[in-house]
PDB file of N, CA and C in Angstrom:
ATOM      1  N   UNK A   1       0.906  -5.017  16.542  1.00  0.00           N
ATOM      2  CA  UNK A   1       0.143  -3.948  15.943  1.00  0.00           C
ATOM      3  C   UNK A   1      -1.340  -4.282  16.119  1.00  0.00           C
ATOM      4  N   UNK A   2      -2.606  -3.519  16.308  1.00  0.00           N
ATOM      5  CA  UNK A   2      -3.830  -3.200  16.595  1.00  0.00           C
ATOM      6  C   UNK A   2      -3.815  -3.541  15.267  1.00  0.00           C
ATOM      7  N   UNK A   3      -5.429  -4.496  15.367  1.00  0.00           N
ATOM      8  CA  UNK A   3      -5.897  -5.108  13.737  1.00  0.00           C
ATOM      9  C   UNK A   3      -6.407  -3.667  13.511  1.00  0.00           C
ATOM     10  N   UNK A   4      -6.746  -2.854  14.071  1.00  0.00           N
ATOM     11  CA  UNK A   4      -7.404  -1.371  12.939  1.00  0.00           C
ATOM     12  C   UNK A   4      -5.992  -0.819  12.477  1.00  0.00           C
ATOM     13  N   UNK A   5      -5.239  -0.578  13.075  1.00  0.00           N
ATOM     14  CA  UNK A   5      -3.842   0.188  12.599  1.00  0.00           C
ATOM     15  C   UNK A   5      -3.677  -0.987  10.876  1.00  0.00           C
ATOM     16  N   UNK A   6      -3.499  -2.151  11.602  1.00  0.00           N
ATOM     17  CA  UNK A   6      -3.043  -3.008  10.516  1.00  0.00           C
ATOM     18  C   UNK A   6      -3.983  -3.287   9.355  1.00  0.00           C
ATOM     19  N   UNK A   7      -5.316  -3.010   9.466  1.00  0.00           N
ATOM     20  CA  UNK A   7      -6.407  -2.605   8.263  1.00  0.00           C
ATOM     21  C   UNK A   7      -5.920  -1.576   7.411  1.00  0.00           C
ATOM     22  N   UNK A   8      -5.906  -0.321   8.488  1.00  0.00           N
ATOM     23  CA  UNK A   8      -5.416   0.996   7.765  1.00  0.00           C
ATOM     24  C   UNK A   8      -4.201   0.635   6.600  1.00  0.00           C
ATOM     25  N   UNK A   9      -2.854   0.255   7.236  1.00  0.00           N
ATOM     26  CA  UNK A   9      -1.886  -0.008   6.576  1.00  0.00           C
ATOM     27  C   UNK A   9      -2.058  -0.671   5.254  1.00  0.00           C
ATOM     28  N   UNK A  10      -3.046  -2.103   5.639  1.00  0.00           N
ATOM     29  CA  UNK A  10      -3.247  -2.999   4.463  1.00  0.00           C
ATOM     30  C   UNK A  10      -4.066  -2.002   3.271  1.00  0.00           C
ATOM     31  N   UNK A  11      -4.811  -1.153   4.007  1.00  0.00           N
ATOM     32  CA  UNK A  11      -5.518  -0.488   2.808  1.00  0.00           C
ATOM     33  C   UNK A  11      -4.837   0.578   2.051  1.00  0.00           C
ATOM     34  N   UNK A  12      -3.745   1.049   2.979  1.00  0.00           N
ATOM     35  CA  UNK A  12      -2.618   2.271   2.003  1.00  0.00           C
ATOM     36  C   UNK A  12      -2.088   1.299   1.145  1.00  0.00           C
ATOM     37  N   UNK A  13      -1.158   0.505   1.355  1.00  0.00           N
ATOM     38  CA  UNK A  13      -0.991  -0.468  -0.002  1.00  0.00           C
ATOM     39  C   UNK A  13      -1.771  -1.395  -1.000  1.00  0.00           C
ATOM     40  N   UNK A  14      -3.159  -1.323  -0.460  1.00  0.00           N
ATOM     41  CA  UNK A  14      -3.279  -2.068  -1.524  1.00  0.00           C
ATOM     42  C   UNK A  14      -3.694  -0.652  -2.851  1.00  0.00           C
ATOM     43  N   UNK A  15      -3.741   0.945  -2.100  1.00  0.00           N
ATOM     44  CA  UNK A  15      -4.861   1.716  -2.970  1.00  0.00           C
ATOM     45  C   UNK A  15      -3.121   2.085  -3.474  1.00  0.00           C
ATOM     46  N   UNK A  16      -1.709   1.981  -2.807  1.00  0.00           N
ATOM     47  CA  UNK A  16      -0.884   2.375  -3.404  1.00  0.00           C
ATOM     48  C   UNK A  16      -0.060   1.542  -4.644  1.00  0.00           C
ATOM     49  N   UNK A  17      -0.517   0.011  -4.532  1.00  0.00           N
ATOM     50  CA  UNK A  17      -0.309  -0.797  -5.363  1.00  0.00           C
ATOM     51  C   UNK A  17      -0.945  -0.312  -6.644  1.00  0.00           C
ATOM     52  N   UNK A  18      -2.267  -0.400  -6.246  1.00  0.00           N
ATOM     53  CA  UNK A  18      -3.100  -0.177  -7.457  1.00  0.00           C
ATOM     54  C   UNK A  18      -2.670   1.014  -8.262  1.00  0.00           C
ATOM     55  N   UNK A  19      -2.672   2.285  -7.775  1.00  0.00           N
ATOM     56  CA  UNK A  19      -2.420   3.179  -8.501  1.00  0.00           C
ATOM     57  C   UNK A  19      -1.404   3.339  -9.286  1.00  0.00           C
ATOM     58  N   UNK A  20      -0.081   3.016  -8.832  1.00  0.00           N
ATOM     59  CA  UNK A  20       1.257   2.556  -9.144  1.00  0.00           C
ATOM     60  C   UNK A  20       1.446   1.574 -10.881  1.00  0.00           C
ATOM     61  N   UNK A  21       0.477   0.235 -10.410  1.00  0.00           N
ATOM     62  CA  UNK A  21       0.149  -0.258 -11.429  1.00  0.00           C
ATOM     63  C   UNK A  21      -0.557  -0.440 -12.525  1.00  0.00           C
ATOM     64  N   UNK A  22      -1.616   0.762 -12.340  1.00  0.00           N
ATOM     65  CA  UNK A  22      -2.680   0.686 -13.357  1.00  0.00           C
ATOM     66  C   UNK A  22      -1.768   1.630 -14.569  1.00  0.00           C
ATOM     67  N   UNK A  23      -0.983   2.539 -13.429  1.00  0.00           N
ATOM     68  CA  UNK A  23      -0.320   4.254 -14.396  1.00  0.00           C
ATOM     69  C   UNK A  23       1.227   3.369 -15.214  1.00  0.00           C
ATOM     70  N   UNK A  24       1.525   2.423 -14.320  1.00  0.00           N
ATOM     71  CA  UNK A  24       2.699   2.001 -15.216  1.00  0.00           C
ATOM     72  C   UNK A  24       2.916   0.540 -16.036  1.00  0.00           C
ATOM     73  N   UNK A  25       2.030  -0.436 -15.874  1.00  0.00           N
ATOM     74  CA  UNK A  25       2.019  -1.414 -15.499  1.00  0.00           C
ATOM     75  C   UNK A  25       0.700  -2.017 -16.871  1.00  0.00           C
ATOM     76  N   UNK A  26       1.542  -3.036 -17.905  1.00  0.00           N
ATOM     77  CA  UNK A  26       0.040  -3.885 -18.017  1.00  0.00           C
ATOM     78  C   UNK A  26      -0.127  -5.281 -18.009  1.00  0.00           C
ATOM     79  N   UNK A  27      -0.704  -5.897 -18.607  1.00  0.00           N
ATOM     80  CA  UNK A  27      -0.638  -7.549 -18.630  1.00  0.00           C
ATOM     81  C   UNK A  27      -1.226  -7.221 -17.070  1.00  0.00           C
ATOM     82  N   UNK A  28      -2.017  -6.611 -16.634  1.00  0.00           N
ATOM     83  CA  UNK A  28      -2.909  -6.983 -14.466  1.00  0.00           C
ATOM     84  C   UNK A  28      -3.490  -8.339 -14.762  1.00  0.00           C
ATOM     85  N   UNK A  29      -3.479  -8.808 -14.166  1.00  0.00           N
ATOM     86  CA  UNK A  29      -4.632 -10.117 -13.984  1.00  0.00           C
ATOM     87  C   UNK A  29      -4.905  -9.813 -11.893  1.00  0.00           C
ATOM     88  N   UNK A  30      -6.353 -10.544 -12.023  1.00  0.00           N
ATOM     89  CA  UNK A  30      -6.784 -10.142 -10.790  1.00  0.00           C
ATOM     90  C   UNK A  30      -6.482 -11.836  -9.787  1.00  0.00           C
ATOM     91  N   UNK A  31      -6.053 -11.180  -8.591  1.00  0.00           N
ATOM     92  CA  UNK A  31      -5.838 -12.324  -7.727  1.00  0.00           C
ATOM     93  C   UNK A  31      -6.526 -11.962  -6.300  1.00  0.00           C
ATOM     94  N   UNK A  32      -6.879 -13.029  -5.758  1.00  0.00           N
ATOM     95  CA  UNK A  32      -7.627 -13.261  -4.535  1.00  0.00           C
ATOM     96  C   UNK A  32      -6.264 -13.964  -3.440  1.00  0.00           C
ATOM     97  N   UNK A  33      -6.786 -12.795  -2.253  1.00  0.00           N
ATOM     98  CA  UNK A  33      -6.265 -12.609  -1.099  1.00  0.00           C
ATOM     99  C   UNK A  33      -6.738 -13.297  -0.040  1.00  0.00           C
ATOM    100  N   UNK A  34      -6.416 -14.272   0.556  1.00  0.00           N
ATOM    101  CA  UNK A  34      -7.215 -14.996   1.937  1.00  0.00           C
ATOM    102  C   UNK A  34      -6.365 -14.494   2.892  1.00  0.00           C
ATOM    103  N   UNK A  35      -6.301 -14.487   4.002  1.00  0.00           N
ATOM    104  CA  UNK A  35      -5.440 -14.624   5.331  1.00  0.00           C
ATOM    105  C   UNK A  35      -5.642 -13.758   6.493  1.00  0.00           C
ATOM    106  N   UNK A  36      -5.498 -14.430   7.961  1.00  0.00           N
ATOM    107  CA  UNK A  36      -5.652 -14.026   8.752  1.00  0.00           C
ATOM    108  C   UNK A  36      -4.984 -12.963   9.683  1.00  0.00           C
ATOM    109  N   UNK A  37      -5.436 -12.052   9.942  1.00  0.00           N
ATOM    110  CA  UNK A  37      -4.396 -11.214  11.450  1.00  0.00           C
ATOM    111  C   UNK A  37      -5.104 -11.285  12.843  1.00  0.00           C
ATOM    112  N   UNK A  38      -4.184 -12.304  13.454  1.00  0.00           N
ATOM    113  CA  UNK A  38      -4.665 -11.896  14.796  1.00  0.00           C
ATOM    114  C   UNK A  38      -6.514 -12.638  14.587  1.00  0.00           C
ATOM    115  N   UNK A  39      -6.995 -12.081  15.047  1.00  0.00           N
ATOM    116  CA  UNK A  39      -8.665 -12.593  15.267  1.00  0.00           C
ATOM    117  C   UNK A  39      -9.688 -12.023  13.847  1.00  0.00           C
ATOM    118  N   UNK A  40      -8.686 -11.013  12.792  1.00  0.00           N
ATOM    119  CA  UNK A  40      -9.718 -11.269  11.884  1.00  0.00           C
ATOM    120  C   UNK A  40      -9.168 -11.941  10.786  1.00  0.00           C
ATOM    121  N   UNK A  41     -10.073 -12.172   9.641  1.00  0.00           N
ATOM    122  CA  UNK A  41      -9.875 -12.474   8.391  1.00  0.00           C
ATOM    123  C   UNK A  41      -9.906 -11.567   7.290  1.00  0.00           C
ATOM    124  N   UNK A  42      -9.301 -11.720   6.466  1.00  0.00           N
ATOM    125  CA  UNK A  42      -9.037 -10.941   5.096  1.00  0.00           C
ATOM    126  C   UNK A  42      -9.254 -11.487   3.942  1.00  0.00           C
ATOM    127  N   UNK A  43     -10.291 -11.291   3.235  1.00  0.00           N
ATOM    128  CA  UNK A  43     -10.288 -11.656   1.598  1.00  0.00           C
ATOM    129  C   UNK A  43     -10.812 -10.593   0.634  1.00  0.00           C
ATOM    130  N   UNK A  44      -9.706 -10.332  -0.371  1.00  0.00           N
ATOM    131  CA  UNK A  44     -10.008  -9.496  -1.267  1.00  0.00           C
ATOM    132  C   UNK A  44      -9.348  -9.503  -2.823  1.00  0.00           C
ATOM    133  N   UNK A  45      -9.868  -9.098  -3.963  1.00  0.00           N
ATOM    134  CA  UNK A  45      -9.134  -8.890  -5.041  1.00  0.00           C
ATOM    135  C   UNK A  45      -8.205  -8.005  -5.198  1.00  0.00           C
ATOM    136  N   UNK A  46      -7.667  -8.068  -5.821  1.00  0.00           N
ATOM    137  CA  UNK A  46      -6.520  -7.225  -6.379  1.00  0.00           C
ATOM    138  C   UNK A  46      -5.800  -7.038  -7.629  1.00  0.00           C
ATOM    139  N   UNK A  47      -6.270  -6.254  -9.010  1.00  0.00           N
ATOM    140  CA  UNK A  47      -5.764  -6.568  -9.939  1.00  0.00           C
ATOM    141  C   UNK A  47      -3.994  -5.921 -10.126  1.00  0.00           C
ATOM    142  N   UNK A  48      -3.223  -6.502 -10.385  1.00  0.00           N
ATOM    143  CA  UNK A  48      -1.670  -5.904 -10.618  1.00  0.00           C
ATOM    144  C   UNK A  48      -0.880  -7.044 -11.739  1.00  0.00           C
ATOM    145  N   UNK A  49       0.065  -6.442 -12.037  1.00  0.00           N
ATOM    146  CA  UNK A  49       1.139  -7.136 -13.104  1.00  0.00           C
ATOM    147  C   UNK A  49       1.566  -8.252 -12.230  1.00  0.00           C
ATOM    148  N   UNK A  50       2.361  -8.832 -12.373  1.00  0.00           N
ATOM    149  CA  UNK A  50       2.749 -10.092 -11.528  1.00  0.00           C
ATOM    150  C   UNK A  50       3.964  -9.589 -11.363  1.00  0.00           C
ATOM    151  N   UNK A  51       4.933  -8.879 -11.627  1.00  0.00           N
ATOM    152  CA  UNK A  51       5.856  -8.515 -10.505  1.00  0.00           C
ATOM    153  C   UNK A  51       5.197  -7.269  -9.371  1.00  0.00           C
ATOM    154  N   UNK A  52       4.295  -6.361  -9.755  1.00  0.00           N
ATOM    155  CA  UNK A  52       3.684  -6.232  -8.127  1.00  0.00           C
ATOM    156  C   UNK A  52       3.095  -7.395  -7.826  1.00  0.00           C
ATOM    157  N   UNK A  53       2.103  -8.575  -8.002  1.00  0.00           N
ATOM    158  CA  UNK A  53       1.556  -9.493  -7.521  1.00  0.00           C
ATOM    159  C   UNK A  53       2.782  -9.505  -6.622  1.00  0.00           C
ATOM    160  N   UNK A  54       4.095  -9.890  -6.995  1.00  0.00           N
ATOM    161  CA  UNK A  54       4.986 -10.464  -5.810  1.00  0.00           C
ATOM    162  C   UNK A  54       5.498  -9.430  -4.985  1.00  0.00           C
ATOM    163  N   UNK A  55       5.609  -8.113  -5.042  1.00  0.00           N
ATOM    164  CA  UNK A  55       6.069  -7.152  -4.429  1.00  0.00           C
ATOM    165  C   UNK A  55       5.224  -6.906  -3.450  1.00  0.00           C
ATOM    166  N   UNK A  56       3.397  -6.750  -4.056  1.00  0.00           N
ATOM    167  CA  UNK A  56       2.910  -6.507  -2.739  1.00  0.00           C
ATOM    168  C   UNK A  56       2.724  -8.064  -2.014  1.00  0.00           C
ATOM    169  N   UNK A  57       3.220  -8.877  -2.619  1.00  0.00           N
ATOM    170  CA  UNK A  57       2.818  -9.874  -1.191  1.00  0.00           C
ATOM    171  C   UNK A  57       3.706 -10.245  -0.630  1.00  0.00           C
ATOM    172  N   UNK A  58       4.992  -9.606  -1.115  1.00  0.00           N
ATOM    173  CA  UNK A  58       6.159  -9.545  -0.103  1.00  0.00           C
ATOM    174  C   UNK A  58       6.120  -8.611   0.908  1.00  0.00           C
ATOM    175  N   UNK A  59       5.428  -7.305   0.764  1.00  0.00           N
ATOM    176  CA  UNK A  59       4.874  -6.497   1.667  1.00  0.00           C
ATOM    177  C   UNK A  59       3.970  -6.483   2.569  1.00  0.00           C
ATOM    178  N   UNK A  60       3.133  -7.420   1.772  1.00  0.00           N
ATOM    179  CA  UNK A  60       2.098  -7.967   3.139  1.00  0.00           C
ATOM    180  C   UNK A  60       2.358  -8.879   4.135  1.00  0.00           C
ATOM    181  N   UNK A  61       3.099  -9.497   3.709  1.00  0.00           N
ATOM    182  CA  UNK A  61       4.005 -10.549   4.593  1.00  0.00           C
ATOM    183  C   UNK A  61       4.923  -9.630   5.656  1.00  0.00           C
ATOM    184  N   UNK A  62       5.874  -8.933   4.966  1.00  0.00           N
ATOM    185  CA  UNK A  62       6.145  -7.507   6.189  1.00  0.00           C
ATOM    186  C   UNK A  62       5.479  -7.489   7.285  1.00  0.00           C
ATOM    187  N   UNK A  63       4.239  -6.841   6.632  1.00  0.00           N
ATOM    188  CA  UNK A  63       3.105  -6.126   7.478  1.00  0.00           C
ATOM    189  C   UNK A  63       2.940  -6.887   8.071  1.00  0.00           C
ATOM    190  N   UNK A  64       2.347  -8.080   8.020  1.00  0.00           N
ATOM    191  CA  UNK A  64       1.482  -9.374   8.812  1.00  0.00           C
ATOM    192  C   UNK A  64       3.115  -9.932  10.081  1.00  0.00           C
ATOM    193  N   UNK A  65       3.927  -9.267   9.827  1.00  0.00           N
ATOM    194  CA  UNK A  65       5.480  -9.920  10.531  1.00  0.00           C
ATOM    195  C   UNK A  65       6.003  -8.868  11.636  1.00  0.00           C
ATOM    196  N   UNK A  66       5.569  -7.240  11.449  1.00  0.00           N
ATOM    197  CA  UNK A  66       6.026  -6.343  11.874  1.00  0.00           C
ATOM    198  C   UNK A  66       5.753  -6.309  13.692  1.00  0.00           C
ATOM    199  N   UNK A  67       6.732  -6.890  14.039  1.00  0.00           N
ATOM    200  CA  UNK A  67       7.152  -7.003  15.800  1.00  0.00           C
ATOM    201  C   UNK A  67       6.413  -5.389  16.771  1.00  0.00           C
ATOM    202  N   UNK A  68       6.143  -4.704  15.499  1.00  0.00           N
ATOM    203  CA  UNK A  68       6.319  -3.376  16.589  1.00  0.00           C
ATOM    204  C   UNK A  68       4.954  -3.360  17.242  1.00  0.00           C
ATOM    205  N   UNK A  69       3.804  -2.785  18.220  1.00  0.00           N
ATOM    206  CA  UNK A  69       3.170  -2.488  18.875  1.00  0.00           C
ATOM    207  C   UNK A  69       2.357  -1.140  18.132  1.00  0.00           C
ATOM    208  N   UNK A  70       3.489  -0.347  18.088  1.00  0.00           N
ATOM    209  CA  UNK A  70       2.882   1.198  17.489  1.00  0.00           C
ATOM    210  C   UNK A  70       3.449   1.017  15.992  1.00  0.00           C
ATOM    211  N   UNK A  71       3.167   0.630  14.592  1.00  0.00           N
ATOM    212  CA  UNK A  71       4.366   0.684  13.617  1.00  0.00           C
ATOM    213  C   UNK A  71       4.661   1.988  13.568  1.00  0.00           C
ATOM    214  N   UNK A  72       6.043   2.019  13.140  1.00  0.00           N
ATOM    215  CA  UNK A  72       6.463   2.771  12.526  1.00  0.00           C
ATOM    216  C   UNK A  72       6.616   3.047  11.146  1.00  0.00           C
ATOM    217  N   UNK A  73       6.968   4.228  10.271  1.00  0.00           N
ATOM    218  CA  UNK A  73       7.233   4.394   8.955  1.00  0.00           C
ATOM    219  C   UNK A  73       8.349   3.764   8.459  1.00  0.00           C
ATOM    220  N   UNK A  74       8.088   2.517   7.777  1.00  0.00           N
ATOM    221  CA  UNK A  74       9.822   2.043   7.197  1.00  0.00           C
ATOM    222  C   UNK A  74      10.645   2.614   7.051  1.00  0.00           C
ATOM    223  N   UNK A  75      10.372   3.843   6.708  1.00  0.00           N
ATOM    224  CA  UNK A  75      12.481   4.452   7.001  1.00  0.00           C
ATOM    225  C   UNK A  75      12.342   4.863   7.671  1.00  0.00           C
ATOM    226  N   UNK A  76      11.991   4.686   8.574  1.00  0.00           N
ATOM    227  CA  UNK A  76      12.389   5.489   9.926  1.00  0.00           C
ATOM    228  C   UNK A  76      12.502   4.331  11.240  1.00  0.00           C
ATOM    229  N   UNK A  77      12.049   2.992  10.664  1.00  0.00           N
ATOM    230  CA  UNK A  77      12.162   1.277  11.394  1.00  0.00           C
ATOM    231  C   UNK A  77      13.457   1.532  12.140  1.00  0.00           C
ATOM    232  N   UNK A  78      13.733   1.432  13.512  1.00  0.00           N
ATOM    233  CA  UNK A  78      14.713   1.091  14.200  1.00  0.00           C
ATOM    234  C   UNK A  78      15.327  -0.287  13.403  1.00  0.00           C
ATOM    235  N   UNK A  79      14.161  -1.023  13.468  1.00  0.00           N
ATOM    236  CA  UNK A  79      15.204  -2.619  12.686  1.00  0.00           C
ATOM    237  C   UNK A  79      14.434  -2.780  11.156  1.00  0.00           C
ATOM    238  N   UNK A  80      14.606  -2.663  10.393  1.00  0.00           N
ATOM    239  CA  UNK A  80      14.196  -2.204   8.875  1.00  0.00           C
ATOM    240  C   UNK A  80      14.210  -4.241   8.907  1.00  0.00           C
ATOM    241  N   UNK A  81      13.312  -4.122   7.832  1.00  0.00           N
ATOM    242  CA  UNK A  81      12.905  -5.680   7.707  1.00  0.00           C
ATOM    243  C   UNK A  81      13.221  -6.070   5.882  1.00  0.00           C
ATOM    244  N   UNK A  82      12.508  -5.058   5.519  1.00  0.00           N
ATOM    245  CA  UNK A  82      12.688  -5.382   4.066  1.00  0.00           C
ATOM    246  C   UNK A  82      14.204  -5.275   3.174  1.00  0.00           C
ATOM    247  N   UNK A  83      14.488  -5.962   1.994  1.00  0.00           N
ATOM    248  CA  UNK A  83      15.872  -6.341   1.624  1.00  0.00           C
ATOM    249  C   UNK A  83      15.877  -5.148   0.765  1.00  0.00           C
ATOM    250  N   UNK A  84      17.007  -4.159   0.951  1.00  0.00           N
ATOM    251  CA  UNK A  84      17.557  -3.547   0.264  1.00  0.00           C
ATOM    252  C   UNK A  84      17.241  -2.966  -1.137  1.00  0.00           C
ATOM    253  N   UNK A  85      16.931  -3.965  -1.725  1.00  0.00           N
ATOM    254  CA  UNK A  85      16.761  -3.757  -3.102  1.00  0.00           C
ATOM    255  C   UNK A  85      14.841  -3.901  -3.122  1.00  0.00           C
ATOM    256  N   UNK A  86      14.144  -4.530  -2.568  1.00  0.00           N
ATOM    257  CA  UNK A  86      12.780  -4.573  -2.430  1.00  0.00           C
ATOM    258  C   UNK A  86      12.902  -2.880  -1.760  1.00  0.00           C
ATOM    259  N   UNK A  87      13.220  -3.089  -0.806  1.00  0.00           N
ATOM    260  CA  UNK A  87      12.541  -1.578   0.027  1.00  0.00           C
ATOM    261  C   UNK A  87      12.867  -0.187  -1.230  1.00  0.00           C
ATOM    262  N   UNK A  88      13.886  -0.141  -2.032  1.00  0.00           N
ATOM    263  CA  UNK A  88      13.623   0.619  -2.989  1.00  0.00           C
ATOM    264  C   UNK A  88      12.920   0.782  -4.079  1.00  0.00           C
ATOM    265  N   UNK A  89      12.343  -0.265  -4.429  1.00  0.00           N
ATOM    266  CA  UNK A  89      11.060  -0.702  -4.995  1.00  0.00           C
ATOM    267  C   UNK A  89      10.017  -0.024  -4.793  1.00  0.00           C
ATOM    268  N   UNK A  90       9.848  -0.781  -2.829  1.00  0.00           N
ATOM    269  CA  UNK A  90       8.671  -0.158  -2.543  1.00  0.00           C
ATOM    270  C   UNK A  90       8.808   1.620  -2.422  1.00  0.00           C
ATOM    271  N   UNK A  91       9.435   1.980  -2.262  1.00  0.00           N
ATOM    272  CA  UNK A  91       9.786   3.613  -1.692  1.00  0.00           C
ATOM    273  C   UNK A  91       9.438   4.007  -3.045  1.00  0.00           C
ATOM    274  N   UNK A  92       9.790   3.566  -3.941  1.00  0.00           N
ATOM    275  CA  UNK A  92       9.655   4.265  -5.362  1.00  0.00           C
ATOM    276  C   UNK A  92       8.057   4.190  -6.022  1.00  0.00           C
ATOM    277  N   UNK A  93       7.234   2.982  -5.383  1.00  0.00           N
ATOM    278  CA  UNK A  93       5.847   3.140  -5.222  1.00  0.00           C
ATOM    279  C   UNK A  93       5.189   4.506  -5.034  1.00  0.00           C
ATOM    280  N   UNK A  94       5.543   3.867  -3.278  1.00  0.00           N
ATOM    281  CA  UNK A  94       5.056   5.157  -2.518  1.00  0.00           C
ATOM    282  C   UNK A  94       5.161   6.309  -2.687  1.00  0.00           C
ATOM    283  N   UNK A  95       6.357   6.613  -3.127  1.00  0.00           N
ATOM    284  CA  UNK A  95       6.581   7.798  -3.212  1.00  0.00           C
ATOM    285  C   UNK A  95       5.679   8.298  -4.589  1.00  0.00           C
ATOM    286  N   UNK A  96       5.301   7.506  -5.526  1.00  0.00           N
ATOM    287  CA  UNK A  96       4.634   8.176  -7.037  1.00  0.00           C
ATOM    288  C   UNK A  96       3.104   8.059  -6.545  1.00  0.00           C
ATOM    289  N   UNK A  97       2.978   6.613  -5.632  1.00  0.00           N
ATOM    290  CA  UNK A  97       1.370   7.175  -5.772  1.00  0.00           C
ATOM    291  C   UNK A  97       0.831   8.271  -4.440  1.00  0.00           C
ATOM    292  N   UNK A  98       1.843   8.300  -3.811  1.00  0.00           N
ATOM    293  CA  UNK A  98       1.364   9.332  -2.465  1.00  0.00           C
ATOM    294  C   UNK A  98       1.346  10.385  -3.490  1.00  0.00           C
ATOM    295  N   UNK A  99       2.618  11.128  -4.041  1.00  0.00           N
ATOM    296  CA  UNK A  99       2.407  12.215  -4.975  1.00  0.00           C
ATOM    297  C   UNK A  99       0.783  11.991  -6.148  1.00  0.00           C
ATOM    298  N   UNK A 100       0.555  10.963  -6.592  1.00  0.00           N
ATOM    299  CA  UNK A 100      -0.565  11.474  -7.276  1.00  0.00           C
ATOM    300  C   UNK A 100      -2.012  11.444  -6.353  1.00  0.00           C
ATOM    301  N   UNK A 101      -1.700  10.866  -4.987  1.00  0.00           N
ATOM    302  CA  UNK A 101      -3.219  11.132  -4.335  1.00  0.00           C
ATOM    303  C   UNK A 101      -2.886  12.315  -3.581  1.00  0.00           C
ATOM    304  N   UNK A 102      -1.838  12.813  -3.175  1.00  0.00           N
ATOM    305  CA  UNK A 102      -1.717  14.017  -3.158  1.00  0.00           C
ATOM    306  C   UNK A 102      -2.418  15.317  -3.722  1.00  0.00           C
ATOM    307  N   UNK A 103      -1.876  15.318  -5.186  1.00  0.00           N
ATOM    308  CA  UNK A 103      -2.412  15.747  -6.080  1.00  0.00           C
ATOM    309  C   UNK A 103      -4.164  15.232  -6.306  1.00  0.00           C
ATOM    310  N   UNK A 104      -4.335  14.325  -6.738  1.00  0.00           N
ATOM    311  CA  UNK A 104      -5.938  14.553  -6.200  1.00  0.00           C
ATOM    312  C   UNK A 104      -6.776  14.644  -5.345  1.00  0.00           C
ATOM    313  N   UNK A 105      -6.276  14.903  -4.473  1.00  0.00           N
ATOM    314  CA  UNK A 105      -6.742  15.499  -3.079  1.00  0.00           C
ATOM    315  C   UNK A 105      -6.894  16.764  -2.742  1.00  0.00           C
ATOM    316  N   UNK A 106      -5.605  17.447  -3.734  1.00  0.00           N
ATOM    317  CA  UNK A 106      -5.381  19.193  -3.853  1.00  0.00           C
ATOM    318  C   UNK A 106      -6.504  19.515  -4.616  1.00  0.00           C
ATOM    319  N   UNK A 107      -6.953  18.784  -6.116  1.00  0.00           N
ATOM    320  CA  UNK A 107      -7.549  18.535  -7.009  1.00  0.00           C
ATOM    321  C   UNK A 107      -9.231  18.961  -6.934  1.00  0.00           C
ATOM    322  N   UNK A 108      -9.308  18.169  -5.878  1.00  0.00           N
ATOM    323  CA  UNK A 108     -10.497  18.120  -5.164  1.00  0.00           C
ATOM    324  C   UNK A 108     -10.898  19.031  -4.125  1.00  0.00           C
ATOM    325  N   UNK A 109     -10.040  19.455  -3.341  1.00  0.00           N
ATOM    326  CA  UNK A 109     -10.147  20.677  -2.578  1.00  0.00           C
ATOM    327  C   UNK A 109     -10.600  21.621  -3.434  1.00  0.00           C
ATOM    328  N   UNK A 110      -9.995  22.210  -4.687  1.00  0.00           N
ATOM    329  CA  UNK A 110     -10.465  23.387  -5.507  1.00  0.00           C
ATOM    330  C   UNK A 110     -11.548  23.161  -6.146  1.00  0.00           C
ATOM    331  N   UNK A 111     -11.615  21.818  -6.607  1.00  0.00           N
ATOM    332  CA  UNK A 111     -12.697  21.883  -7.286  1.00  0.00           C
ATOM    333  C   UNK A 111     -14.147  22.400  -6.382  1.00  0.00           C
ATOM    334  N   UNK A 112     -14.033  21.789  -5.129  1.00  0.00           N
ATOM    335  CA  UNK A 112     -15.295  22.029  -3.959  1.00  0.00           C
ATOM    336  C   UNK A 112     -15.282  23.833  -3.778  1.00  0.00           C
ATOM    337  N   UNK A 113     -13.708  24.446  -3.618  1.00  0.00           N
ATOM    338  CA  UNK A 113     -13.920  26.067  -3.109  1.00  0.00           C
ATOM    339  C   UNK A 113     -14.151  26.212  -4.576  1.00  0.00           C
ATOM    340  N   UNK A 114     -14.220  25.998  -5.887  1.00  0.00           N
ATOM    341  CA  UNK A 114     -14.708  27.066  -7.023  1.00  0.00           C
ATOM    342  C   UNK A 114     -16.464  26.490  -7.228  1.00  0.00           C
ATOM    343  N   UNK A 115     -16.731  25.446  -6.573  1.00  0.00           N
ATOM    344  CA  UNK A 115     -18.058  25.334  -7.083  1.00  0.00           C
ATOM    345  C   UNK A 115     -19.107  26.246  -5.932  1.00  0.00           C
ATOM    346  N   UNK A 116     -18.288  26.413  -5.169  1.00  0.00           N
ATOM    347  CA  UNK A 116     -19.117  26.975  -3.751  1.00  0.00           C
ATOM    348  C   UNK A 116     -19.024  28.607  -3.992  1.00  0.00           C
ATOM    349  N   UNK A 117     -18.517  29.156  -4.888  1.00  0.00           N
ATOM    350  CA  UNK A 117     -18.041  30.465  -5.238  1.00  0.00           C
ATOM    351  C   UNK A 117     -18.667  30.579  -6.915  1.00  0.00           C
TER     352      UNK A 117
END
């Protein structure tokens, strides 16, 4: 995978972690991220509960592992990597915080056409 593809990715989970955990989640404590892809480096915070602490860094480990060239969307992985019971985890993430940036994205669209009107 292209370190920009694999930026992009790292940055949908970490904004899908976050959201996930701030709406359901307490006891966050913030942890620091080191590690390399390929020719760059990565360091960043991240506040989450400590079972996402381990979920997303079982996911980043994924990511940082993923054989493919072009990724693909995990369910749709010819060879699916993650265990069964994690990948429903994560799907159950994704799926709540895509729906709420969804929604503030719709959010935001109206708000811009009623202020312009």
């Amino acid at each position: 995978m292209k370190i920009n593809q694999f930026e992009k990715e790292l940055n949908t989970l970490k904004k899908f972690f976050h959201i996930y955990c701030n709406d359901k989640h307490q006891n966050q404590y913030s942890k620091e991220y080191v590690f390399s892809y390929k020719d760059k480096h990565f360091k960043f915070n991240i506040s989450l509960c400590q079972e996402c602490h381990f979920l997303f860094n079982y996911a980043l480990s994924k990511l940082k592992e993923c054989p493919h060239e072009e990724k693909p969307k995990c369910r749709k992985c010819p060879n699916p990597c993650y265990e069964s019971h994690l990948y429903k985890q994560m799907a159950k993430i994704m799926r709540y915080s895509g729906m709420k940036l969804g929604l503030t994205k719709a959010a935001k669209k109206l708000k811009k056409f009623f202020k312009k009107n």
